[in-house]
PDB file of N, CA and C in Angstrom:
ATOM      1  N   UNK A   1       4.634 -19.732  11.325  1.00  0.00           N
ATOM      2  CA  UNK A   1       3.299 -19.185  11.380  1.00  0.00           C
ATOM      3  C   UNK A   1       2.412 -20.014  10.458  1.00  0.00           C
ATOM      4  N   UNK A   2       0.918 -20.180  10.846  1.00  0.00           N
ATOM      5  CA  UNK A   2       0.029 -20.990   9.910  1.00  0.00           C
ATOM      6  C   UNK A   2      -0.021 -20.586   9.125  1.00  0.00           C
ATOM      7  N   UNK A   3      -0.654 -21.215   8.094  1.00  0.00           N
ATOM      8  CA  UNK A   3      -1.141 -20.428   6.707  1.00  0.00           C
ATOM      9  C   UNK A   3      -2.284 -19.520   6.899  1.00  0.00           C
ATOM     10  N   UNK A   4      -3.245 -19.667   7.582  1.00  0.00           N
ATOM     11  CA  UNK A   4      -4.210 -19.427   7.779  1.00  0.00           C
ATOM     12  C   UNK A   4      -3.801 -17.809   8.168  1.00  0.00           C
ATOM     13  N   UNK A   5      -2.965 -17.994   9.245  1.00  0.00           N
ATOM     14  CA  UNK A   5      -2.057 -16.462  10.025  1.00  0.00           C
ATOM     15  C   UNK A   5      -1.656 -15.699   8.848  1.00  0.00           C
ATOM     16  N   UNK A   6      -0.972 -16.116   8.091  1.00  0.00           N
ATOM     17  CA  UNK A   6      -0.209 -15.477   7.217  1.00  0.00           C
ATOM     18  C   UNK A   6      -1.241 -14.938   6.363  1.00  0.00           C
ATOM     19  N   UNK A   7      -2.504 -15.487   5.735  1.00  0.00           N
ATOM     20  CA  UNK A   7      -3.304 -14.847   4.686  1.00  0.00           C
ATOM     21  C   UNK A   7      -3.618 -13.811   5.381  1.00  0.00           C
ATOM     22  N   UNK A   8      -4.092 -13.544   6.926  1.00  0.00           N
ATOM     23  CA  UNK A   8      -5.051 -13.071   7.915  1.00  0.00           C
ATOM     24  C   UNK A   8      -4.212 -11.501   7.624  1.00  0.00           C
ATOM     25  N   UNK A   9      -2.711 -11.965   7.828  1.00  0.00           N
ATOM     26  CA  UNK A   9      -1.716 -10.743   8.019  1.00  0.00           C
ATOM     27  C   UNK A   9      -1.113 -10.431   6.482  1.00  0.00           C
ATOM     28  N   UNK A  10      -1.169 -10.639   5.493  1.00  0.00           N
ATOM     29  CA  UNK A  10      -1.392 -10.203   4.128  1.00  0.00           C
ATOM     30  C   UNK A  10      -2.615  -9.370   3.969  1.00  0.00           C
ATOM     31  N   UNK A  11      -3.510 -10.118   4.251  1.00  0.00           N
ATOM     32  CA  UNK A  11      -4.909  -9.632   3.937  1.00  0.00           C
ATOM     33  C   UNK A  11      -5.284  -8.344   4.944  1.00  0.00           C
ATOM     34  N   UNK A  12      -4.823  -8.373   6.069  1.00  0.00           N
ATOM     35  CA  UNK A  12      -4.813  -7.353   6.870  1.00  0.00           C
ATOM     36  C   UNK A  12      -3.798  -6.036   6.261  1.00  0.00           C
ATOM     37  N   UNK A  13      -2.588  -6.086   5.451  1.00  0.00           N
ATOM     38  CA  UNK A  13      -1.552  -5.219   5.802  1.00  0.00           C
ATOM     39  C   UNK A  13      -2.152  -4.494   4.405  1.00  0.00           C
ATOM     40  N   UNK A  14      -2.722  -5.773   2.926  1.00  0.00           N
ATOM     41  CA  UNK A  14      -3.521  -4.912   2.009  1.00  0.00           C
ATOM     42  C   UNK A  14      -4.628  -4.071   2.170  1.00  0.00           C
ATOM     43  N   UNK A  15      -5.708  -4.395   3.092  1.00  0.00           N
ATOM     44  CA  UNK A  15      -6.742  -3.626   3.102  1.00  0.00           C
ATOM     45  C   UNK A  15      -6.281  -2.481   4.088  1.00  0.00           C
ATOM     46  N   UNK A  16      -5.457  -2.255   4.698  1.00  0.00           N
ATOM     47  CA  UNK A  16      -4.637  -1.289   5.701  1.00  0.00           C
ATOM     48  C   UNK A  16      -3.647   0.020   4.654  1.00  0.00           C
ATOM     49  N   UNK A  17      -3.247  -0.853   3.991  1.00  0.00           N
ATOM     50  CA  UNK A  17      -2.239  -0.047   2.340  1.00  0.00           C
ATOM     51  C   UNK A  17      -3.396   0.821   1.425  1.00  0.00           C
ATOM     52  N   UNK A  18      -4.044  -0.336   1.435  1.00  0.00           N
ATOM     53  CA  UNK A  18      -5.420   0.222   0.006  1.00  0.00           C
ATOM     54  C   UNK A  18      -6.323   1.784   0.867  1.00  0.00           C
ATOM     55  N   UNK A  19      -6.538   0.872   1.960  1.00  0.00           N
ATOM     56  CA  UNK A  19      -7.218   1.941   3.226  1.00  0.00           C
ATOM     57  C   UNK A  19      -6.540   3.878   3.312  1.00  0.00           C
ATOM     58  N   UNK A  20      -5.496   3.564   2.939  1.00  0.00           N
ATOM     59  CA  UNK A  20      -4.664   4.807   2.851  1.00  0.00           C
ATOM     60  C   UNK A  20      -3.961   5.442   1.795  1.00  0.00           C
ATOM     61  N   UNK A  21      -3.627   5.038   0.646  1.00  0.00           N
ATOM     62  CA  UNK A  21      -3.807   4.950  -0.391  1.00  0.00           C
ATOM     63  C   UNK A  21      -4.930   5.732  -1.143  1.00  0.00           C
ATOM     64  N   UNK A  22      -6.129   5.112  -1.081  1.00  0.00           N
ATOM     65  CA  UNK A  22      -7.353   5.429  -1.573  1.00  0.00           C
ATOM     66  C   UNK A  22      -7.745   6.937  -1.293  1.00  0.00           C
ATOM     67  N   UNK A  23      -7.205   7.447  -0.112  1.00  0.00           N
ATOM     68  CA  UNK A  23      -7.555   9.008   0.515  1.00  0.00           C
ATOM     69  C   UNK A  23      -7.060   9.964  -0.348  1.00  0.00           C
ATOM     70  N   UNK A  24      -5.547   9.533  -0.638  1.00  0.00           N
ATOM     71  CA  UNK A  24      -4.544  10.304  -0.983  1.00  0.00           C
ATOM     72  C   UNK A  24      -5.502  11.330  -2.189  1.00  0.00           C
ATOM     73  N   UNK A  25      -6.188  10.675  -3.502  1.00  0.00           N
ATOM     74  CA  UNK A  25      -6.990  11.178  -4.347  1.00  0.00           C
ATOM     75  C   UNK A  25      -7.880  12.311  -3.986  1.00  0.00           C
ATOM     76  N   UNK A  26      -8.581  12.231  -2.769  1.00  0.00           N
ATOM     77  CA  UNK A  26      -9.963  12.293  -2.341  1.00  0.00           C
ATOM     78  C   UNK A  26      -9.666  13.778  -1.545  1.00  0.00           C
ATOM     79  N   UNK A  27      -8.659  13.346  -1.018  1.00  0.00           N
ATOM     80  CA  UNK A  27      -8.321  15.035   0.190  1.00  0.00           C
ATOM     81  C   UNK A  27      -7.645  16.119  -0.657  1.00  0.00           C
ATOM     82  N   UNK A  28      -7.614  16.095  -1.723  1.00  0.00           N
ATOM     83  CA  UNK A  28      -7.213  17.474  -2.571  1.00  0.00           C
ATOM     84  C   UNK A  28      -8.702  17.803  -3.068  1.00  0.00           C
ATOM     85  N   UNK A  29      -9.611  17.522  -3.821  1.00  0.00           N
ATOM     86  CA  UNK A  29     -10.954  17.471  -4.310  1.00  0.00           C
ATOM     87  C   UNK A  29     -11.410  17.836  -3.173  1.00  0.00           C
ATOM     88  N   UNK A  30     -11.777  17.341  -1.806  1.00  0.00           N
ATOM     89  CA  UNK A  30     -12.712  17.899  -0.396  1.00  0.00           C
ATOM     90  C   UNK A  30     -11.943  18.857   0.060  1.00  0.00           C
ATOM     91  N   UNK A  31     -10.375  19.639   0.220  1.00  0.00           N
ATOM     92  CA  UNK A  31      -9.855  20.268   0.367  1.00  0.00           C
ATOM     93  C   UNK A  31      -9.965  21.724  -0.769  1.00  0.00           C
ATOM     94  N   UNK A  32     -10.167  21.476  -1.784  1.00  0.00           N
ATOM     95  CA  UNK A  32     -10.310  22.591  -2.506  1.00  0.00           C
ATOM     96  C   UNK A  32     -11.848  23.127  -2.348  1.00  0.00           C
ATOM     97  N   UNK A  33     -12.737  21.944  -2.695  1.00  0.00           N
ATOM     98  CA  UNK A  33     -13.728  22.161  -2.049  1.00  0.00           C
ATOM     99  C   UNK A  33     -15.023  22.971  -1.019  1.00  0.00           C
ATOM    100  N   UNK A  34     -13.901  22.838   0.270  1.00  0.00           N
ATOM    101  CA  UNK A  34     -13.874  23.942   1.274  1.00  0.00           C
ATOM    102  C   UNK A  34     -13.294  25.054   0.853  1.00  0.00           C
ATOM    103  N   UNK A  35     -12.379  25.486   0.010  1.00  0.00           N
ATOM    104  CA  UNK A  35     -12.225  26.881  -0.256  1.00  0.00           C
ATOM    105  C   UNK A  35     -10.840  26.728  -0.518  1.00  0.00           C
ATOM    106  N   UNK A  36      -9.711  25.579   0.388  1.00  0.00           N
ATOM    107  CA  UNK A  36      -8.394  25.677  -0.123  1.00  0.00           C
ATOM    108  C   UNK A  36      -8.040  26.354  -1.287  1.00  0.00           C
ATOM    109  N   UNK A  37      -7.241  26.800  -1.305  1.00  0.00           N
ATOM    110  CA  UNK A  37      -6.293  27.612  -2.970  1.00  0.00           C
ATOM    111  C   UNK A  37      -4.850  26.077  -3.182  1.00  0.00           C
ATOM    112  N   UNK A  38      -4.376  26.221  -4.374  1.00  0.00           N
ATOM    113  CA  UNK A  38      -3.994  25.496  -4.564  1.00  0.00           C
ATOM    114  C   UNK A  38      -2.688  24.592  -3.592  1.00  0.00           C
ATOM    115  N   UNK A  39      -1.878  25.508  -3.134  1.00  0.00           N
ATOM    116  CA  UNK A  39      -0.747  26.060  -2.074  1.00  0.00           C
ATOM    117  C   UNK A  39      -1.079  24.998  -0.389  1.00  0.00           C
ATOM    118  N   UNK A  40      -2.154  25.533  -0.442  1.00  0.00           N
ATOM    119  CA  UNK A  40      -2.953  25.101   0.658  1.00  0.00           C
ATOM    120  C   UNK A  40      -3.313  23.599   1.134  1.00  0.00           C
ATOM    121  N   UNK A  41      -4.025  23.214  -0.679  1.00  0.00           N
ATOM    122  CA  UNK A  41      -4.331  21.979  -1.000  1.00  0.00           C
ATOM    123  C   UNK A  41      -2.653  21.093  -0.623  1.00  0.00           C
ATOM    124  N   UNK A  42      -1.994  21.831  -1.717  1.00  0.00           N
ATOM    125  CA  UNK A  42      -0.552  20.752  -1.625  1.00  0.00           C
ATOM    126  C   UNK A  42      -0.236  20.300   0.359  1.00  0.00           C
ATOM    127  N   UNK A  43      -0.108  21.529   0.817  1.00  0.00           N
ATOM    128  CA  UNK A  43       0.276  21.815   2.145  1.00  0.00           C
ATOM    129  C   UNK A  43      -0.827  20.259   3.167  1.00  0.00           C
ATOM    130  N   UNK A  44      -1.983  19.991   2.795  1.00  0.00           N
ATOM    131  CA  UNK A  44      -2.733  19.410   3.600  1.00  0.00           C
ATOM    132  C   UNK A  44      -2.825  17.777   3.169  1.00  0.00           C
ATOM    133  N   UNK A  45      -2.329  17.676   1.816  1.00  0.00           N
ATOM    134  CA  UNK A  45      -1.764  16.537   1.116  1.00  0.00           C
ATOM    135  C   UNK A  45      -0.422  16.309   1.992  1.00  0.00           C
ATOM    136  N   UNK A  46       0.212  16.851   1.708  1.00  0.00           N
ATOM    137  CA  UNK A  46       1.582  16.892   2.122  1.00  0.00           C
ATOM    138  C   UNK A  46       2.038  16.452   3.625  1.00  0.00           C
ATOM    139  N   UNK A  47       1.410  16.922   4.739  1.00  0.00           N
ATOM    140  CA  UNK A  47       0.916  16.841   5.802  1.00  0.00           C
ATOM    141  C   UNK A  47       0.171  14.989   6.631  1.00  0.00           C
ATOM    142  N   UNK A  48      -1.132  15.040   5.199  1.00  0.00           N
ATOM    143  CA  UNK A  48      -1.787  13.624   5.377  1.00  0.00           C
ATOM    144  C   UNK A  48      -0.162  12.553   5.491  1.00  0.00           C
ATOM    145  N   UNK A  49       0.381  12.619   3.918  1.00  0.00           N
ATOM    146  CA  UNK A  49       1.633  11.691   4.250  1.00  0.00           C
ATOM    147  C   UNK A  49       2.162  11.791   4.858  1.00  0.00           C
ATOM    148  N   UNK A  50       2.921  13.110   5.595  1.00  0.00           N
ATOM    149  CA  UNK A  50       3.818  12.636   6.590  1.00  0.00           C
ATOM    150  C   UNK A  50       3.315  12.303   8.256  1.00  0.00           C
ATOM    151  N   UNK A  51       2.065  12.364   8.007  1.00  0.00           N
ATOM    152  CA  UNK A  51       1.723  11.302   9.312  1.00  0.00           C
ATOM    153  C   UNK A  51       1.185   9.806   8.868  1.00  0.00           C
ATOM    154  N   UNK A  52       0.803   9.564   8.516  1.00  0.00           N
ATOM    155  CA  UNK A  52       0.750   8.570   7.311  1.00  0.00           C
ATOM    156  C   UNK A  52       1.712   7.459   7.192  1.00  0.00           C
ATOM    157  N   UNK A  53       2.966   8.076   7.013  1.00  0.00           N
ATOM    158  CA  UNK A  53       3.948   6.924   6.702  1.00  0.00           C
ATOM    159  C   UNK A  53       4.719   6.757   7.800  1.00  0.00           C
ATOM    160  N   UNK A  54       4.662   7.421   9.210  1.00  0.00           N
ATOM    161  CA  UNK A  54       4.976   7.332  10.450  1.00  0.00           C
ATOM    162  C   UNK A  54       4.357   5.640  10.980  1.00  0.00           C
ATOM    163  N   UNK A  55       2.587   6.165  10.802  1.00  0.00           N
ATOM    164  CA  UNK A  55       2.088   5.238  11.780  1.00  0.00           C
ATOM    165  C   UNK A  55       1.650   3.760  10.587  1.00  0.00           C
ATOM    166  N   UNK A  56       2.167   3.957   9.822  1.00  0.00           N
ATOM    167  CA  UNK A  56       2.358   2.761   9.107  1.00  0.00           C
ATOM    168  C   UNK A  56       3.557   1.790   9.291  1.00  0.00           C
ATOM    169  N   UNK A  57       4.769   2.693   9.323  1.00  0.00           N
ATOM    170  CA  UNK A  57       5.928   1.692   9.764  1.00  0.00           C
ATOM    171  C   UNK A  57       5.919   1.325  11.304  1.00  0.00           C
ATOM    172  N   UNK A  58       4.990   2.066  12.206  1.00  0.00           N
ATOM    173  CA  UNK A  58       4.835   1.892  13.674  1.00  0.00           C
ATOM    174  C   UNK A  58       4.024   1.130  14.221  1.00  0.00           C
ATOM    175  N   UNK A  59       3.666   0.074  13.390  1.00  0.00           N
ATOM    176  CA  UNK A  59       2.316  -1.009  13.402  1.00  0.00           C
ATOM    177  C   UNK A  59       3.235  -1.656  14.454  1.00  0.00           C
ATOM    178  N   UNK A  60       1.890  -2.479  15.765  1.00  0.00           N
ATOM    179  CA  UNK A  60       2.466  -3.249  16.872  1.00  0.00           C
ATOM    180  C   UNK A  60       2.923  -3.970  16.542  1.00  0.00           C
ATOM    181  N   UNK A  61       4.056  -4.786  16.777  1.00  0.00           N
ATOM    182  CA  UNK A  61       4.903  -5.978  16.419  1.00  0.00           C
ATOM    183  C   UNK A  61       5.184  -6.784  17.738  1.00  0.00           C
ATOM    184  N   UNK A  62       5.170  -7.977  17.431  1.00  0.00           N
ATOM    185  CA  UNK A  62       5.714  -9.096  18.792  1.00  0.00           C
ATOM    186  C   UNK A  62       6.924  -9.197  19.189  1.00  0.00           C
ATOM    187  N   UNK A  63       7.566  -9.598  19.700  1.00  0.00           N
ATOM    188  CA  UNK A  63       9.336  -9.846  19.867  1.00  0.00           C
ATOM    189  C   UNK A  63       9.726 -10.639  18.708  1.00  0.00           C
ATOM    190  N   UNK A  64       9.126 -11.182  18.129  1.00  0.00           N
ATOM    191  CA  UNK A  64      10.205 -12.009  16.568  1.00  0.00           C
ATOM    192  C   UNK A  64       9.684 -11.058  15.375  1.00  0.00           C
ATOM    193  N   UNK A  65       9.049  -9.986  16.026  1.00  0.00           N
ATOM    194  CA  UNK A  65       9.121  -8.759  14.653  1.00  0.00           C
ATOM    195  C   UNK A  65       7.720  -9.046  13.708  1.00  0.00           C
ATOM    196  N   UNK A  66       6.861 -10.147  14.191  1.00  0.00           N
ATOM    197  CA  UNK A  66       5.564  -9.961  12.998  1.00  0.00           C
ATOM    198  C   UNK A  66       4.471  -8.920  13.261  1.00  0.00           C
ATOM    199  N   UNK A  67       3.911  -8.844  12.669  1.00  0.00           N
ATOM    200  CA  UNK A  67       2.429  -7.595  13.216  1.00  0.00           C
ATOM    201  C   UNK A  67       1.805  -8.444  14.484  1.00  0.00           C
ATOM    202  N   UNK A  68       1.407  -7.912  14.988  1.00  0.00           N
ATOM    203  CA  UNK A  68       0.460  -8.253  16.192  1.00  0.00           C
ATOM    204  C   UNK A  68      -0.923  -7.929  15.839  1.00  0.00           C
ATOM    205  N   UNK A  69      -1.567  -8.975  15.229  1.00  0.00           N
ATOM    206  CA  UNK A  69      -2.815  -8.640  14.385  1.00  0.00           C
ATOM    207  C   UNK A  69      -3.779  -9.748  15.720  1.00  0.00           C
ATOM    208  N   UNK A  70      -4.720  -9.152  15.840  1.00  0.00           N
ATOM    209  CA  UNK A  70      -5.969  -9.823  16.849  1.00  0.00           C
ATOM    210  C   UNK A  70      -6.470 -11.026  15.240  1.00  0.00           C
ATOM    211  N   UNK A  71      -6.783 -12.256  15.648  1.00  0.00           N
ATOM    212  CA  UNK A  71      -7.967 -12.675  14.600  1.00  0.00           C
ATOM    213  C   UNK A  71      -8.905 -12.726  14.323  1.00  0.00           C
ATOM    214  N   UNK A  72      -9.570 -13.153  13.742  1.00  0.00           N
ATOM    215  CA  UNK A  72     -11.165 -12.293  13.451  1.00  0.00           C
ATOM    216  C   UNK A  72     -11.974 -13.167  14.499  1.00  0.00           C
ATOM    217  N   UNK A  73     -11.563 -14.282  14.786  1.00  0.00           N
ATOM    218  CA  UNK A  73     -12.618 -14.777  15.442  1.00  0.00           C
ATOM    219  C   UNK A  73     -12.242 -13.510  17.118  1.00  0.00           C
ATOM    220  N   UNK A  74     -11.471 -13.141  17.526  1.00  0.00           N
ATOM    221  CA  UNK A  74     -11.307 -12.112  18.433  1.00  0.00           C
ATOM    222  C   UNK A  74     -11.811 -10.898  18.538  1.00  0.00           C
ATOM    223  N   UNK A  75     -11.552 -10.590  17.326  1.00  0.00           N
ATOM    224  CA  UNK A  75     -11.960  -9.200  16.788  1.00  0.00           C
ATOM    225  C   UNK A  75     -13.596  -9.146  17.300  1.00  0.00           C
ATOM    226  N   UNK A  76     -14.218 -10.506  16.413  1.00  0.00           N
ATOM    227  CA  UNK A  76     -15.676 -10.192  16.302  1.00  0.00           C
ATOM    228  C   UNK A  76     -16.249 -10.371  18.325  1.00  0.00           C
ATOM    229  N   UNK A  77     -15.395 -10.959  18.665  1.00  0.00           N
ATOM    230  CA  UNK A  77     -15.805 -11.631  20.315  1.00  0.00           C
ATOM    231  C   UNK A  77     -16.110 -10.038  21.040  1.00  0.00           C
ATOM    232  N   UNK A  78     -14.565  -9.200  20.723  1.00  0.00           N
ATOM    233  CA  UNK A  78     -14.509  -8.443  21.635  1.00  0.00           C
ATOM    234  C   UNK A  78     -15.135  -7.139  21.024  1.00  0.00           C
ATOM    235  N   UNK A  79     -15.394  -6.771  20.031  1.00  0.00           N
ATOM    236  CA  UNK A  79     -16.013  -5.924  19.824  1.00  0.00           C
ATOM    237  C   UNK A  79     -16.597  -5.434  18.470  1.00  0.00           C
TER     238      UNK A  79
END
């Protein structure tokens, strides 16, 4: 794979990690928020991860197993 590929798919898999990551904080605070009790809060935390770490290990892959990442010059073409 180029170098170029490889930063594209680093740089893609961090801002994808950070992207989900970053929530984890945020949905107990907007969850209590609305009225959650504490129980509740855990329950909807709890929940976020386990869908979460499903569709993270379920990222498209090619037949030799890398991500199947579009590149940006694609990305921006098609939409």
């Amino acid at each position: 794979m180029p170098r170029r590929m490889t930063a594209k798919v680093l740089a893609a898999t961090m801002f994808g990690t950070i992207d989900s990551n970053a929530l984890v904080p945020i949905i107990p605070r907007y969850a209590q928020s609305v009225g959650a009790d504490l129980v509740q809060t855990g329950v909807i935390v709890g929940l976020f991860s386990l869908v979460d770490a499903p569709a993270n290990v379920s990222e498209p892959r090619d037949r030799r197993g890398r991500l199947a990442i579009r590149n940006c010059e694609t990305a921006r073409s098609t939409g």
